[in-house]
Protein backbone atom coordinates (compact mmCIF):
# COMPACT_ATOMS: atom_id res chain seq x y z
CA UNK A 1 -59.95 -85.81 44.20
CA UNK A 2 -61.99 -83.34 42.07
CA UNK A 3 -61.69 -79.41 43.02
CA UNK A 4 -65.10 -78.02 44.13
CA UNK A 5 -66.91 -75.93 41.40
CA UNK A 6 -66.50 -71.71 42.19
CA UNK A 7 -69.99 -71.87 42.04
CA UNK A 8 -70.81 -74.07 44.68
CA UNK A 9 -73.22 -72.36 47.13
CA UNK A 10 -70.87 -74.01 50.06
CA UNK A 11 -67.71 -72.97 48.21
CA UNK A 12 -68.96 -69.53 48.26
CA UNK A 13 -70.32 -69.49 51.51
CA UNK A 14 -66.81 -70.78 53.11
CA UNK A 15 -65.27 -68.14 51.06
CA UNK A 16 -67.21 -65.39 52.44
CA UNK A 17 -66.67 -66.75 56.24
CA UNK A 18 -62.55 -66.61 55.32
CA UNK A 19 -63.10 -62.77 53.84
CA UNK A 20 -65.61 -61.94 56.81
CA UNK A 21 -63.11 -63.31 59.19
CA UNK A 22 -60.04 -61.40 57.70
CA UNK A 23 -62.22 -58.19 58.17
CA UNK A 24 -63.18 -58.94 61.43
CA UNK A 25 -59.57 -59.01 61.92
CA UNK A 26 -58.54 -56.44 60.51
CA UNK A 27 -61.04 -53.80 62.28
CA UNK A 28 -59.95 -55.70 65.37
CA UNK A 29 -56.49 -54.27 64.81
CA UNK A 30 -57.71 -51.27 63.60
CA UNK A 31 -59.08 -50.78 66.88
CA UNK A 32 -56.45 -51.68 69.41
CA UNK A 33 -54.67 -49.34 67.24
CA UNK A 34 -56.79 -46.21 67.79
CA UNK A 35 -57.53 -47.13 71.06
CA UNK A 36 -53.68 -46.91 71.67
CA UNK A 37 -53.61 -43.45 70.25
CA UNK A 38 -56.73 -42.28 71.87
CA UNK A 39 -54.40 -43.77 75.27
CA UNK A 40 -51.36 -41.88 74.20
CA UNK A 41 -53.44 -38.45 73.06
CA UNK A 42 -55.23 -38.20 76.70
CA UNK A 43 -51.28 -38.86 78.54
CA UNK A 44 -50.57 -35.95 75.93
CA UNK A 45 -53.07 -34.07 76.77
CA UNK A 46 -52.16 -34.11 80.79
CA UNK A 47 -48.90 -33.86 80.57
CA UNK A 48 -49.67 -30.36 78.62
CA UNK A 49 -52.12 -29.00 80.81
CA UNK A 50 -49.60 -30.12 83.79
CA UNK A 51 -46.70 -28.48 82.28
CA UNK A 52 -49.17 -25.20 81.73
CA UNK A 53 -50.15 -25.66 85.12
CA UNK A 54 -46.33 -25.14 86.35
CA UNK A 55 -45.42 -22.50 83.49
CA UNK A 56 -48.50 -20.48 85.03
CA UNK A 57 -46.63 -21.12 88.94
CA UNK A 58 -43.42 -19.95 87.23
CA UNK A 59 -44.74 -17.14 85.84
CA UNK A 60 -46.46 -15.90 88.64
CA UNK A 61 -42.97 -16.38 90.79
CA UNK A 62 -41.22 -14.26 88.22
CA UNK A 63 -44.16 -11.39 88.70
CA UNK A 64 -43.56 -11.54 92.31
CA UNK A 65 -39.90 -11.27 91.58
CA UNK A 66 -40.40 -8.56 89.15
CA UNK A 67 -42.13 -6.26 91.63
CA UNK A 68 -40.07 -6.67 94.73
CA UNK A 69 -42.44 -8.28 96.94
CA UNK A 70 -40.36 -11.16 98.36
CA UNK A 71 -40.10 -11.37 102.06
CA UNK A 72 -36.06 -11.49 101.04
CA UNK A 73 -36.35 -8.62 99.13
CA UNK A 74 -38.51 -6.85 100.93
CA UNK A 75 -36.21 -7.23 104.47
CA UNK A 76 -32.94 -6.00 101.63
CA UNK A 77 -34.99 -2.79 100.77
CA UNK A 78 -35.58 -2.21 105.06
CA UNK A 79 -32.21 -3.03 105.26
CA UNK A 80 -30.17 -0.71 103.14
CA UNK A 81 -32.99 1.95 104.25
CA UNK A 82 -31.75 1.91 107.71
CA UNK A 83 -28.24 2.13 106.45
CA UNK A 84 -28.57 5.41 104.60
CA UNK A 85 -30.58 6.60 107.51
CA UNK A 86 -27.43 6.08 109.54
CA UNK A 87 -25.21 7.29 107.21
CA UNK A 88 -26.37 10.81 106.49
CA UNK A 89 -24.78 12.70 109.30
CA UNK A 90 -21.48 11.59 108.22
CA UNK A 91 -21.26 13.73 104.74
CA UNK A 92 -22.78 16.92 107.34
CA UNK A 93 -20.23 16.43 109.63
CA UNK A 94 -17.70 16.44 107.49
CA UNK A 95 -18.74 19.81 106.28
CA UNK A 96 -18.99 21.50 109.50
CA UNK A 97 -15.07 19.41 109.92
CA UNK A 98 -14.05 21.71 106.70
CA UNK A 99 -15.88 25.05 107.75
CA UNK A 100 -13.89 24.85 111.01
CA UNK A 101 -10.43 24.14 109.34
CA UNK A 102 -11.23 26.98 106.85
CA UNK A 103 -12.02 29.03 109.94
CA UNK A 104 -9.09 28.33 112.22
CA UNK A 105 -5.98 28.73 109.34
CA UNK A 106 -8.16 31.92 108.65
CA UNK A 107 -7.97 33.09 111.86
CA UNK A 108 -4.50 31.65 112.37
CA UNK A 109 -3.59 33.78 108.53
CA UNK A 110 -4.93 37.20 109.95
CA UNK A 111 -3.38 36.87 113.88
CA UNK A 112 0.27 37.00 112.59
């Protein structure tokens, strides 16, 4: 068997299919390759704005936080309000408790 001439217009044509499939290929690959990273870049891309989405929520929480304005802390504040309320006679009577001590042993001191 004889090779076929290089220059044979069916050699060449053959030889063009082989390169023209191997290219076809090839950009095939190519793109199932971007098409994967386009995939991957959009998943990226939501699972960012869904993590800014709860980084905004958390924020805002921490604001409320910040300023008091929980029902929790809001109920604390009417709370320990109503304590103090309570509680401010006691220092007052304890004063007027004093003043009469003082008064009596002063009394008690100039009767003898």
């Amino acid at each position: 068997m004889t090779e076929p001439s290089p220059n044979d217009p069916a050699t060449v044509a053959l030889e063009l299919e082989r390169i023209r499939r191997t290219i076809e290929v090839g950009f095939t690959r190519t793109d199932g390759a971007l098409a994967l990273l386009v995939q991957r870049h959009d998943q990226s891309d939501e699972t960012q704005k869904d993590h800014a989405r709860r980084l905004d929520t958390h924020d805002a929480r921490l604001d409320t936080l910040e300023r008091g304005e929980t029902e929790r802390q809001k109920r604390s504040d009417a709370r320990l309000d109503a304590l103090e309320r309570a509680r401010w006679p006691l220092p007052s009577v304890a004063a007027l408790v004093a003043l009469c001590g003082l008064l009596l042993s002063l009394w008690q001191l100039t009767s003898r």
